[in-house]
PDB file of N, CA and C in Angstrom:
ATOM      1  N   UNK A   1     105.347  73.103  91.740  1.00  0.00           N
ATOM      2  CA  UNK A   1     103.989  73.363  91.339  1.00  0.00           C
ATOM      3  C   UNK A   1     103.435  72.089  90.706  1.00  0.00           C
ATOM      4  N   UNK A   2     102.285  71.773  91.156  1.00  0.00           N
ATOM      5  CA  UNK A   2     101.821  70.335  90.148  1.00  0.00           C
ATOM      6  C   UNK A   2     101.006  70.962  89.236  1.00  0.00           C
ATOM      7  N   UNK A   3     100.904  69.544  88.398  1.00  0.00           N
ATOM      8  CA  UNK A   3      99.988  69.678  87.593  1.00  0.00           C
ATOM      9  C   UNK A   3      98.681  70.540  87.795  1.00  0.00           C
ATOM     10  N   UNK A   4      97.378  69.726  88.812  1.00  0.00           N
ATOM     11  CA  UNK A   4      96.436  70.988  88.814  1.00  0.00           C
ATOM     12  C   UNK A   4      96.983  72.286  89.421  1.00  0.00           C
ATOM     13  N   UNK A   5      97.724  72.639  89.972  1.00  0.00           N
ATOM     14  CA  UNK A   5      98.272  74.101  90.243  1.00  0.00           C
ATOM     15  C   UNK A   5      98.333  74.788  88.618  1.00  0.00           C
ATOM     16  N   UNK A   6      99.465  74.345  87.931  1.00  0.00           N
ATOM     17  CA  UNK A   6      99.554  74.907  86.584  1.00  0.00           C
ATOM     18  C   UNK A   6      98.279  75.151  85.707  1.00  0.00           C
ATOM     19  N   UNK A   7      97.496  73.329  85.742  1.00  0.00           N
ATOM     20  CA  UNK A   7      96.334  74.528  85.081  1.00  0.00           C
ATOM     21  C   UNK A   7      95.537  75.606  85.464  1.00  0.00           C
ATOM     22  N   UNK A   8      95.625  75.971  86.766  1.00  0.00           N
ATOM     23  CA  UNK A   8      94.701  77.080  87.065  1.00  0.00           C
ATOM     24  C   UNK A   8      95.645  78.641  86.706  1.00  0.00           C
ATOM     25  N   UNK A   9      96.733  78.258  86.402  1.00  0.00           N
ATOM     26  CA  UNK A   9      97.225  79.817  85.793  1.00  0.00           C
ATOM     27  C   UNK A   9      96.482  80.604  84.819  1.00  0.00           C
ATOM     28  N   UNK A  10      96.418  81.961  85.299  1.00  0.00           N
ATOM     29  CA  UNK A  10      95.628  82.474  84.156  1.00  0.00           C
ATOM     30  C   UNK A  10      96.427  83.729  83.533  1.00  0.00           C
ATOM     31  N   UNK A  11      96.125  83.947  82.047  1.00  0.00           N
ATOM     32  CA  UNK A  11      96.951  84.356  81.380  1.00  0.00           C
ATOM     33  C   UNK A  11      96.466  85.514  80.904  1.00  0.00           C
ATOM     34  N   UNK A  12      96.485  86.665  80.637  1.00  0.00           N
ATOM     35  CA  UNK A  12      96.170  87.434  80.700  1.00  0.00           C
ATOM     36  C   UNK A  12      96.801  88.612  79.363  1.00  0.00           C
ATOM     37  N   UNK A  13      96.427  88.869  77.784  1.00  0.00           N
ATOM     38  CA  UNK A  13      97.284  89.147  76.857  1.00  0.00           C
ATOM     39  C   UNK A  13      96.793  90.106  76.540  1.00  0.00           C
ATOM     40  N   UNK A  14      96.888  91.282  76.820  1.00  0.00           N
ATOM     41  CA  UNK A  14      96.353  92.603  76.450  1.00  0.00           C
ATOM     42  C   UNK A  14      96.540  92.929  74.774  1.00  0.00           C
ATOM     43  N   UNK A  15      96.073  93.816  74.062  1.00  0.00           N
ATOM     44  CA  UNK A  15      96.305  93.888  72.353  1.00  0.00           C
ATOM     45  C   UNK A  15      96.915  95.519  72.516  1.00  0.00           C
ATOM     46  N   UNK A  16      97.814  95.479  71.863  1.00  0.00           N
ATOM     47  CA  UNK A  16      98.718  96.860  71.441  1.00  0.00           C
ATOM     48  C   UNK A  16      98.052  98.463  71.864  1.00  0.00           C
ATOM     49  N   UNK A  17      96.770  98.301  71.988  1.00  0.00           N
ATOM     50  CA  UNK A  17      96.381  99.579  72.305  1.00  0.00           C
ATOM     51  C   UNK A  17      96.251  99.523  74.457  1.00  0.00           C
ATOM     52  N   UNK A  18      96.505  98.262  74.565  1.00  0.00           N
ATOM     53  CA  UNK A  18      96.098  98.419  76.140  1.00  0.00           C
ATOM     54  C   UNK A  18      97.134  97.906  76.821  1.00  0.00           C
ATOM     55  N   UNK A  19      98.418  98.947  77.098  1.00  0.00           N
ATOM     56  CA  UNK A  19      99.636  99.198  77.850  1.00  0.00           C
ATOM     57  C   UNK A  19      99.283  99.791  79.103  1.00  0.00           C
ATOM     58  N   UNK A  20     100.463  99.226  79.744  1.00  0.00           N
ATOM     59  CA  UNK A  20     100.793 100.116  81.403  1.00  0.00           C
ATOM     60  C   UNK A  20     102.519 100.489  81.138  1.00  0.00           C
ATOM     61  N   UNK A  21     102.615 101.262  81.327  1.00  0.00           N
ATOM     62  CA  UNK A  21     104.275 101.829  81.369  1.00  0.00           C
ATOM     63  C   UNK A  21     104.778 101.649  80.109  1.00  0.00           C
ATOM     64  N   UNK A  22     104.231 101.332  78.841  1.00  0.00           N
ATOM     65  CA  UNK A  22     104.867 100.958  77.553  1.00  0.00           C
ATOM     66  C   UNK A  22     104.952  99.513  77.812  1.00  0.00           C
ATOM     67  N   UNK A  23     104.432  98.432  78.294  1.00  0.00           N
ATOM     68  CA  UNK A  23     104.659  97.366  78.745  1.00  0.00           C
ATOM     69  C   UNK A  23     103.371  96.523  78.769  1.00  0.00           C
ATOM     70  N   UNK A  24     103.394  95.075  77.426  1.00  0.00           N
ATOM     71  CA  UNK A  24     102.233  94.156  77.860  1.00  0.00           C
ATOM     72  C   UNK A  24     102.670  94.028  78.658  1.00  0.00           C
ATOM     73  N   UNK A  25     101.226  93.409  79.471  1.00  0.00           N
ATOM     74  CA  UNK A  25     101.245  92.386  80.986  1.00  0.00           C
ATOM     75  C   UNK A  25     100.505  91.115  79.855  1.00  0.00           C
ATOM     76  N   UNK A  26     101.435  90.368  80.721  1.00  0.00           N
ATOM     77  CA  UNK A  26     101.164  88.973  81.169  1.00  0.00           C
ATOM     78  C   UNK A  26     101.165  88.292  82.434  1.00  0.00           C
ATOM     79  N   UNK A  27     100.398  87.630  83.161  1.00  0.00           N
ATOM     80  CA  UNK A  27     100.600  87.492  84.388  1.00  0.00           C
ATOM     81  C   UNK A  27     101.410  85.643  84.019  1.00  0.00           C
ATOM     82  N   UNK A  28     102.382  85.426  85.024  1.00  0.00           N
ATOM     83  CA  UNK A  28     102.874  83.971  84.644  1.00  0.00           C
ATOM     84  C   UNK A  28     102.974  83.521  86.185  1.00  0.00           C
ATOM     85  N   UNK A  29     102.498  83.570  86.793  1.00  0.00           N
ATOM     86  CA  UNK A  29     102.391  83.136  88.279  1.00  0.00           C
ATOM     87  C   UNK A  29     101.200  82.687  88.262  1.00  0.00           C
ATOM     88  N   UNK A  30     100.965  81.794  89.370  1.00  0.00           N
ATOM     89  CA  UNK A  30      99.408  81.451  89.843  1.00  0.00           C
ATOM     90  C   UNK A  30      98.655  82.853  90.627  1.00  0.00           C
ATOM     91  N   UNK A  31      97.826  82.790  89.631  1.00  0.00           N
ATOM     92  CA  UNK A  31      96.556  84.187  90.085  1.00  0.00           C
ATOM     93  C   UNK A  31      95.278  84.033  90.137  1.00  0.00           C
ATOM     94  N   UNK A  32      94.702  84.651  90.754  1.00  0.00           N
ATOM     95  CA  UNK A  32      92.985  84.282  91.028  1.00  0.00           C
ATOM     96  C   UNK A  32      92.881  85.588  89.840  1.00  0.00           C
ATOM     97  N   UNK A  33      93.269  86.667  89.233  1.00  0.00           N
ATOM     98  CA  UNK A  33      93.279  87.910  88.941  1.00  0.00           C
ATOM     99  C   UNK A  33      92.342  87.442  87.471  1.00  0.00           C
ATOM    100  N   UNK A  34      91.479  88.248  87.237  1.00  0.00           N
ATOM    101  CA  UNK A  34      90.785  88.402  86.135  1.00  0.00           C
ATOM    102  C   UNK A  34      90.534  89.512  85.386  1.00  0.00           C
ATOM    103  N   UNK A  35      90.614  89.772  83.996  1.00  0.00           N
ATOM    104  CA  UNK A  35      90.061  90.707  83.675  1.00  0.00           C
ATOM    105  C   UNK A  35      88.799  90.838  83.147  1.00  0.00           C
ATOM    106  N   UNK A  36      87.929  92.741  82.900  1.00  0.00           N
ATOM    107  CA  UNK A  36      86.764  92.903  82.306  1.00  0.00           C
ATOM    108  C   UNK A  36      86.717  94.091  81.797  1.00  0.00           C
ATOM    109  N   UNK A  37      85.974  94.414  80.913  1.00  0.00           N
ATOM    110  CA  UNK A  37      85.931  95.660  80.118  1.00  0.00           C
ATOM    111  C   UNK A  37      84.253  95.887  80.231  1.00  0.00           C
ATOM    112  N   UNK A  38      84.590  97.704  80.851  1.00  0.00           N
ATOM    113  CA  UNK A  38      83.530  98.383  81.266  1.00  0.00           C
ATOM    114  C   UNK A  38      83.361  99.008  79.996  1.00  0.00           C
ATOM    115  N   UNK A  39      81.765  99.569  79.575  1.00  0.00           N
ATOM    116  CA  UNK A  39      81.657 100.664  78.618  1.00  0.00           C
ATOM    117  C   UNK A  39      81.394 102.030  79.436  1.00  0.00           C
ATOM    118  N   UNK A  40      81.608 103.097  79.137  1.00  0.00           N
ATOM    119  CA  UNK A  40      81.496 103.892  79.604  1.00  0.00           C
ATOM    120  C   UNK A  40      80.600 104.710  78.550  1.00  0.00           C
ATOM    121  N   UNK A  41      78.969 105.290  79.457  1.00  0.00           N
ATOM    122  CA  UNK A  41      78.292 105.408  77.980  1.00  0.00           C
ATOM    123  C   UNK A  41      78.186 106.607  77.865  1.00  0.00           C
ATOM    124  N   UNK A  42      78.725 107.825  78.306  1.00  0.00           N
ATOM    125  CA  UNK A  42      79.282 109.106  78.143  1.00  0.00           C
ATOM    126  C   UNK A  42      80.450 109.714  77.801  1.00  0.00           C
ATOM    127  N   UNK A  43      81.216 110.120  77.221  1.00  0.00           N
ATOM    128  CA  UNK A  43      81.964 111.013  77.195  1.00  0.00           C
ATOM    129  C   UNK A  43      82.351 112.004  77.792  1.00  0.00           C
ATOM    130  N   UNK A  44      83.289 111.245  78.298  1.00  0.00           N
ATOM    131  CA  UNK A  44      84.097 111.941  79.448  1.00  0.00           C
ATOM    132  C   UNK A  44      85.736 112.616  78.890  1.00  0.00           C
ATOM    133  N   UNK A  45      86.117 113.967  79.789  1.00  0.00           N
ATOM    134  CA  UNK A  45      87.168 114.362  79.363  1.00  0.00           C
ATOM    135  C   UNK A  45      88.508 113.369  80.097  1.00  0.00           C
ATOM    136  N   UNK A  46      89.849 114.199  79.202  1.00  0.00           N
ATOM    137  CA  UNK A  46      90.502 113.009  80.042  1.00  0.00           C
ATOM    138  C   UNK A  46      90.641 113.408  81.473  1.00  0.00           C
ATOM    139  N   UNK A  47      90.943 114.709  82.323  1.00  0.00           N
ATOM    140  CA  UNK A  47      90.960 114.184  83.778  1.00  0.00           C
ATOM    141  C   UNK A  47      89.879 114.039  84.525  1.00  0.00           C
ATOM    142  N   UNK A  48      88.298 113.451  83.608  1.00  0.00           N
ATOM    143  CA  UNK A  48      87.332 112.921  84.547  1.00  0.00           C
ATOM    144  C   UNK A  48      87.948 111.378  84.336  1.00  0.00           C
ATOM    145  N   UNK A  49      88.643 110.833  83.144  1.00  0.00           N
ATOM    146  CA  UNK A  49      88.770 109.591  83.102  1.00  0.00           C
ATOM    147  C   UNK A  49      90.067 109.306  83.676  1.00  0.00           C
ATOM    148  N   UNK A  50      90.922 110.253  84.232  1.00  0.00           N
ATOM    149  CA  UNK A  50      92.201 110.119  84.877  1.00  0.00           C
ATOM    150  C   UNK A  50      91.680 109.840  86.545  1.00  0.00           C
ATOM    151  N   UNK A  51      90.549 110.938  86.797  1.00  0.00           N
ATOM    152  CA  UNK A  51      90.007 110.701  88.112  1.00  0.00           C
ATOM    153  C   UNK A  51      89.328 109.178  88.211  1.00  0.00           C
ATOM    154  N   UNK A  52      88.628 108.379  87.389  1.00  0.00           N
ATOM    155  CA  UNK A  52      88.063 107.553  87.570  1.00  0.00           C
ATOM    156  C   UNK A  52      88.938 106.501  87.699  1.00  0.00           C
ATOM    157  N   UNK A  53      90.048 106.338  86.884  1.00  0.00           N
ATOM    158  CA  UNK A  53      91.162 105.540  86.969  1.00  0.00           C
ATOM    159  C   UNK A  53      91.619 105.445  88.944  1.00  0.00           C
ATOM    160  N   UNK A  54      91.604 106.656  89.184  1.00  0.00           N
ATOM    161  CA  UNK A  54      92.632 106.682  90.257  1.00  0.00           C
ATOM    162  C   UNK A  54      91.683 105.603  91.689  1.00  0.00           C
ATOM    163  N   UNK A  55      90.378 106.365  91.347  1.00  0.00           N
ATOM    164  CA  UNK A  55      89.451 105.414  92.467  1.00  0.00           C
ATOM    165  C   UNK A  55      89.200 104.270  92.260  1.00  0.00           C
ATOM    166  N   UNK A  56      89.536 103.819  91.212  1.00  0.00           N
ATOM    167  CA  UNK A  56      89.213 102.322  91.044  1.00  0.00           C
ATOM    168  C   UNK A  56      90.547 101.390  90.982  1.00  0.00           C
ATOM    169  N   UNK A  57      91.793 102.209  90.841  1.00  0.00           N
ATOM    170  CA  UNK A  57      92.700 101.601  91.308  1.00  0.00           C
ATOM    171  C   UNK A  57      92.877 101.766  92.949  1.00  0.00           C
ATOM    172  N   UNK A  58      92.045 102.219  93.395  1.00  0.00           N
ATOM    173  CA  UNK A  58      92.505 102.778  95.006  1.00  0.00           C
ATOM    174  C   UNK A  58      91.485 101.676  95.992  1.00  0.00           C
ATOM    175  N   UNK A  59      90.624 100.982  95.207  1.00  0.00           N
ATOM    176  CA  UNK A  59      89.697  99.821  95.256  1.00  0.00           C
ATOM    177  C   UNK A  59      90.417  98.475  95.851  1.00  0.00           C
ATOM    178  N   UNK A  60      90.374  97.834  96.738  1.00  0.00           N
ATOM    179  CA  UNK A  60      91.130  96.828  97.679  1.00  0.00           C
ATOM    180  C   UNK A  60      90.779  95.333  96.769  1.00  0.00           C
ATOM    181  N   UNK A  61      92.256  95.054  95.843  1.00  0.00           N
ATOM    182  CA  UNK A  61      91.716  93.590  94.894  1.00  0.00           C
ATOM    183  C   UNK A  61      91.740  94.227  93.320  1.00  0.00           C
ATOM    184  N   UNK A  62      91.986  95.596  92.880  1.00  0.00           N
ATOM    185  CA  UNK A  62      91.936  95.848  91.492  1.00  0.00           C
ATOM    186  C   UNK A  62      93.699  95.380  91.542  1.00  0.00           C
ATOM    187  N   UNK A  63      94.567  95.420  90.551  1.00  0.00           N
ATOM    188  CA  UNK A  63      95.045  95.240  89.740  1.00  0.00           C
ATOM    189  C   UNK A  63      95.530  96.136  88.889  1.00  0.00           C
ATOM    190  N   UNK A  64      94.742  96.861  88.213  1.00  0.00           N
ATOM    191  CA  UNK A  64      94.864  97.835  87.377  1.00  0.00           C
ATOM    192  C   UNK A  64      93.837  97.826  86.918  1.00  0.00           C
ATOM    193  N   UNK A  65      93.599  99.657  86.572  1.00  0.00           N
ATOM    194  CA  UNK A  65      92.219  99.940  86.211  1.00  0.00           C
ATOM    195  C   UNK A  65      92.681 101.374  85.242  1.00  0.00           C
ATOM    196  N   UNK A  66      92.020 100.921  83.886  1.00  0.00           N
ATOM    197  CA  UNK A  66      92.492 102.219  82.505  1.00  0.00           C
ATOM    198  C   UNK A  66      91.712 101.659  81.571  1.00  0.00           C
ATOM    199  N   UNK A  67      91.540 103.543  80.741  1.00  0.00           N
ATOM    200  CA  UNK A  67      90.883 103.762  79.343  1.00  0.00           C
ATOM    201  C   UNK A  67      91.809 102.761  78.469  1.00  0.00           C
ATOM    202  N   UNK A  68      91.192 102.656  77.934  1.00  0.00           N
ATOM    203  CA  UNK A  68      92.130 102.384  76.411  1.00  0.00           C
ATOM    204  C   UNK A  68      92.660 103.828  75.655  1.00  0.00           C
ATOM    205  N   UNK A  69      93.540 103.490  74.625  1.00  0.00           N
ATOM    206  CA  UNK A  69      93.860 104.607  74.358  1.00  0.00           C
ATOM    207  C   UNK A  69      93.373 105.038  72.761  1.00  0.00           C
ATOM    208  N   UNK A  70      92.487 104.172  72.465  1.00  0.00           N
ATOM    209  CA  UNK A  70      92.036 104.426  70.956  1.00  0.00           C
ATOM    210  C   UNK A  70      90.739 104.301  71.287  1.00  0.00           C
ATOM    211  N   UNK A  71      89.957 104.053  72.245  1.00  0.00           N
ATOM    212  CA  UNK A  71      88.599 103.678  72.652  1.00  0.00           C
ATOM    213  C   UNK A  71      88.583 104.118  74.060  1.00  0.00           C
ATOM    214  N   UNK A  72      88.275 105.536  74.212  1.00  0.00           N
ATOM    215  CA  UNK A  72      87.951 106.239  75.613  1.00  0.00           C
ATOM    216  C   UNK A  72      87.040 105.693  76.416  1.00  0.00           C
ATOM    217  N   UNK A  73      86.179 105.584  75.540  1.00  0.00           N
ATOM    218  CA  UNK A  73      84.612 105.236  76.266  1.00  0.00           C
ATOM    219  C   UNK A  73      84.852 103.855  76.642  1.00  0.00           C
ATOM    220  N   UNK A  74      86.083 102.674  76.650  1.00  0.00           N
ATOM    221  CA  UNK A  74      86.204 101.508  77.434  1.00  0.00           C
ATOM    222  C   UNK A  74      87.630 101.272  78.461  1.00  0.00           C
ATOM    223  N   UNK A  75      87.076 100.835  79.259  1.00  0.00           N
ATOM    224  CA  UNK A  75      87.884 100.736  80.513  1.00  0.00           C
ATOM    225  C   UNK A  75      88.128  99.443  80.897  1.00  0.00           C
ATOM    226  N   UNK A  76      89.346  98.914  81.204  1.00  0.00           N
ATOM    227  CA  UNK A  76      89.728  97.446  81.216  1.00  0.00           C
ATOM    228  C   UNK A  76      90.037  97.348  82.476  1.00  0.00           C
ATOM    229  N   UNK A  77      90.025  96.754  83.514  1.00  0.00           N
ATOM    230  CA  UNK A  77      90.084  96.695  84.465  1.00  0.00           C
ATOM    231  C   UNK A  77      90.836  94.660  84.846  1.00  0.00           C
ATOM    232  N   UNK A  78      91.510  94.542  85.473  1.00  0.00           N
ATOM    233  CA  UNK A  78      91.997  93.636  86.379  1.00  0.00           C
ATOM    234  C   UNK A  78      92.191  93.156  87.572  1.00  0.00           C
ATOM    235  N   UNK A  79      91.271  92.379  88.426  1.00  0.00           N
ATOM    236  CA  UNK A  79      90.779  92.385  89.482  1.00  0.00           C
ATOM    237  C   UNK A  79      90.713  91.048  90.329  1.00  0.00           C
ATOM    238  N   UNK A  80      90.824  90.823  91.475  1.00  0.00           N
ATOM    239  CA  UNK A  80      91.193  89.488  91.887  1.00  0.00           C
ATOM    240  C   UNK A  80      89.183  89.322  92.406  1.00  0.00           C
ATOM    241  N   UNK A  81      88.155  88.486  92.087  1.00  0.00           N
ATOM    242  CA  UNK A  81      87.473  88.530  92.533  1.00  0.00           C
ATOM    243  C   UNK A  81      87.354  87.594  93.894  1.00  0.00           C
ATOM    244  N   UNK A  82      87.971  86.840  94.660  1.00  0.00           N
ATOM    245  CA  UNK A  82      88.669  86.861  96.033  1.00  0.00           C
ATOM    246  C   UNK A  82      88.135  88.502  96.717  1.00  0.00           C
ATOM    247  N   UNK A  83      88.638  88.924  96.166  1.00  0.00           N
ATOM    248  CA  UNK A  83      88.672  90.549  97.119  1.00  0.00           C
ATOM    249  C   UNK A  83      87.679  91.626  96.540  1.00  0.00           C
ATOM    250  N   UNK A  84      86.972  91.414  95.200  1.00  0.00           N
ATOM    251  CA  UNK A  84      86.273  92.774  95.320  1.00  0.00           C
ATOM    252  C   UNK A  84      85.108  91.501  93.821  1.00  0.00           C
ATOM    253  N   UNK A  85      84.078  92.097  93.673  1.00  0.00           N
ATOM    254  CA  UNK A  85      83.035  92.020  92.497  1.00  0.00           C
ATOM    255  C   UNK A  85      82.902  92.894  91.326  1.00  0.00           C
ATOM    256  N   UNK A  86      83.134  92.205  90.381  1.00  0.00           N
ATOM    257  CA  UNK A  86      82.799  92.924  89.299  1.00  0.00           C
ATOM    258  C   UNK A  86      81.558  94.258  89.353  1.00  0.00           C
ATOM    259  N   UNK A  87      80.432  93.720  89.850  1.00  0.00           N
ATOM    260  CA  UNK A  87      79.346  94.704  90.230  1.00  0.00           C
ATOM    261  C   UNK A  87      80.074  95.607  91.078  1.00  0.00           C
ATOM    262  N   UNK A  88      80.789  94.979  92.424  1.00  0.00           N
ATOM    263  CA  UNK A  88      81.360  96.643  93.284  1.00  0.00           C
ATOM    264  C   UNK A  88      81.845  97.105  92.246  1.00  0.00           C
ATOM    265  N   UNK A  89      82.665  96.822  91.207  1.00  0.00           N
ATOM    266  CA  UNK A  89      83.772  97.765  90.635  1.00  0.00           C
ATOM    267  C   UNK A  89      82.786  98.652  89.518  1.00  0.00           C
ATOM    268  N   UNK A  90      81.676  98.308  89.119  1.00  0.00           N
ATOM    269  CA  UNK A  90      80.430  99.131  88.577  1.00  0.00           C
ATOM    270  C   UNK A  90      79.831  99.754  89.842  1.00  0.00           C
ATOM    271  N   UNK A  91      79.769  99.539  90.577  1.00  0.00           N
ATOM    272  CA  UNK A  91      78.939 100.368  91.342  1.00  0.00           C
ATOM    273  C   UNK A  91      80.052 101.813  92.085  1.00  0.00           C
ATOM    274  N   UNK A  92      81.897 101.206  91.837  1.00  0.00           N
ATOM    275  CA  UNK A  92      82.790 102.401  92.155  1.00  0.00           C
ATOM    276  C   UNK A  92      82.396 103.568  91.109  1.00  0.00           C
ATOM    277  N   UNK A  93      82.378 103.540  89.396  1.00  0.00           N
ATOM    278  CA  UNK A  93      82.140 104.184  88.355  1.00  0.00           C
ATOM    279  C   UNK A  93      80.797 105.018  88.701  1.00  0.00           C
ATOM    280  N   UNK A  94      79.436 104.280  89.287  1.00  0.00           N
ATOM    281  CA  UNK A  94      78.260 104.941  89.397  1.00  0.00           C
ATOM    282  C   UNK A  94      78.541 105.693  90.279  1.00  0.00           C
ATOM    283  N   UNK A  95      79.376 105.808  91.484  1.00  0.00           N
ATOM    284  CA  UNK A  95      79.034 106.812  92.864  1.00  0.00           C
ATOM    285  C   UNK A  95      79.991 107.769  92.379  1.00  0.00           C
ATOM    286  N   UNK A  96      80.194 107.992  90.986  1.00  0.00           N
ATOM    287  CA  UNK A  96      80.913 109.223  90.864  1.00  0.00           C
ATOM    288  C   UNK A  96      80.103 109.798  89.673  1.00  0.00           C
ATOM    289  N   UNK A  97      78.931 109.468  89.349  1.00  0.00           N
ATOM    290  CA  UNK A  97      77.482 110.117  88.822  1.00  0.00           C
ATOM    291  C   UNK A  97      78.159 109.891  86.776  1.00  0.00           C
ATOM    292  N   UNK A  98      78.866 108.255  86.761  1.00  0.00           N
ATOM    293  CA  UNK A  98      78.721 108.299  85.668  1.00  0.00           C
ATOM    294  C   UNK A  98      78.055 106.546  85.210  1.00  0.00           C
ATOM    295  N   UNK A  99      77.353 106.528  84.002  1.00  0.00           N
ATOM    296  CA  UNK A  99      77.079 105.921  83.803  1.00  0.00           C
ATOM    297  C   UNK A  99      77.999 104.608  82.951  1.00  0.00           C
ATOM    298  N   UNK A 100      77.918 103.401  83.320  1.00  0.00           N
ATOM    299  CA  UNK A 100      78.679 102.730  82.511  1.00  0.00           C
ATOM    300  C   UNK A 100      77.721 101.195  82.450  1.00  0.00           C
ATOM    301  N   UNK A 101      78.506 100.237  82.159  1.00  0.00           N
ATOM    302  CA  UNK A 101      78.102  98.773  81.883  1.00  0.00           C
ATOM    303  C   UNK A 101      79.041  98.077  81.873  1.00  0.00           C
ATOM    304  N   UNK A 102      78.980  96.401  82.478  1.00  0.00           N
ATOM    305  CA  UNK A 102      79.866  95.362  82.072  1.00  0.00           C
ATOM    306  C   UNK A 102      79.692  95.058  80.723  1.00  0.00           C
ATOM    307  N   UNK A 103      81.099  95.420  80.012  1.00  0.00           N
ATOM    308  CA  UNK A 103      80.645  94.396  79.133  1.00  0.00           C
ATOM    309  C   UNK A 103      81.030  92.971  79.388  1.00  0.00           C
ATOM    310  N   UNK A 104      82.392  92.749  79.832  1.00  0.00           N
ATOM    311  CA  UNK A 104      82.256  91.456  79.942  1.00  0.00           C
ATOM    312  C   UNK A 104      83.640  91.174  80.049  1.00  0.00           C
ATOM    313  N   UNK A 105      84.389  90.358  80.173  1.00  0.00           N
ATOM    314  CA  UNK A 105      85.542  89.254  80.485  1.00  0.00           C
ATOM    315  C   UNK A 105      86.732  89.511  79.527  1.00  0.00           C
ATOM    316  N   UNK A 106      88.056  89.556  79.644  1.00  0.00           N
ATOM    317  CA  UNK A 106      89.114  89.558  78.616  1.00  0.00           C
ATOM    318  C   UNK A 106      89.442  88.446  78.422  1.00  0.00           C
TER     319      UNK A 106
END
């Protein structure tokens, strides 16, 4: 790997409330993969937010897509934008008649 290869690694450090399997991620490979955190501006139960999870991981280029677990109403998402847009991945959340927003970048 050279030099500019290495710097384009991106690192990715989730905070104690935002696990997959009991497990930070860190990504340590070369990745185009980014993350962003959606608000979700309703209140939703959990298997509308279990359902929303599932379609947006079922999305071609997510990564992983979940609530937090102390903050329902935000959704973190990880996504190669190569393969899909931040806006598609708002516009997956709207065609299931809920409202949300980017907030923005991890």
């Amino acid at each position: 790997m050279s030099w500019q290869q290495t710097a384009k690694v991106i690192y990715l450090r989730l905070t104690s409330d935002e696990h997959i399997d009991g497990r930070d991620i860190m990504t340590t490979k070369l990745s185009h993969k980014i993350g962003l955190v959606l608000h979700i501006d309703e209140t939703l139960e959990a298997s509308q937010r279990e359902d929303i999870e599932q379609v947006i991981n079922a999305e071609k280029g997510i990564g992983s897509a979940r609530f937090t677990e102390r903050r329902p109403h935000l959704m973190v998402v990880e996504y190669d934008p190569e393969l899909i847009s931040s806006t598609r991945v708002l516009a997956s959340i709207h065609h299931q008649s809920v409202c949300a927003q980017l907030v923005g970048p991890i």
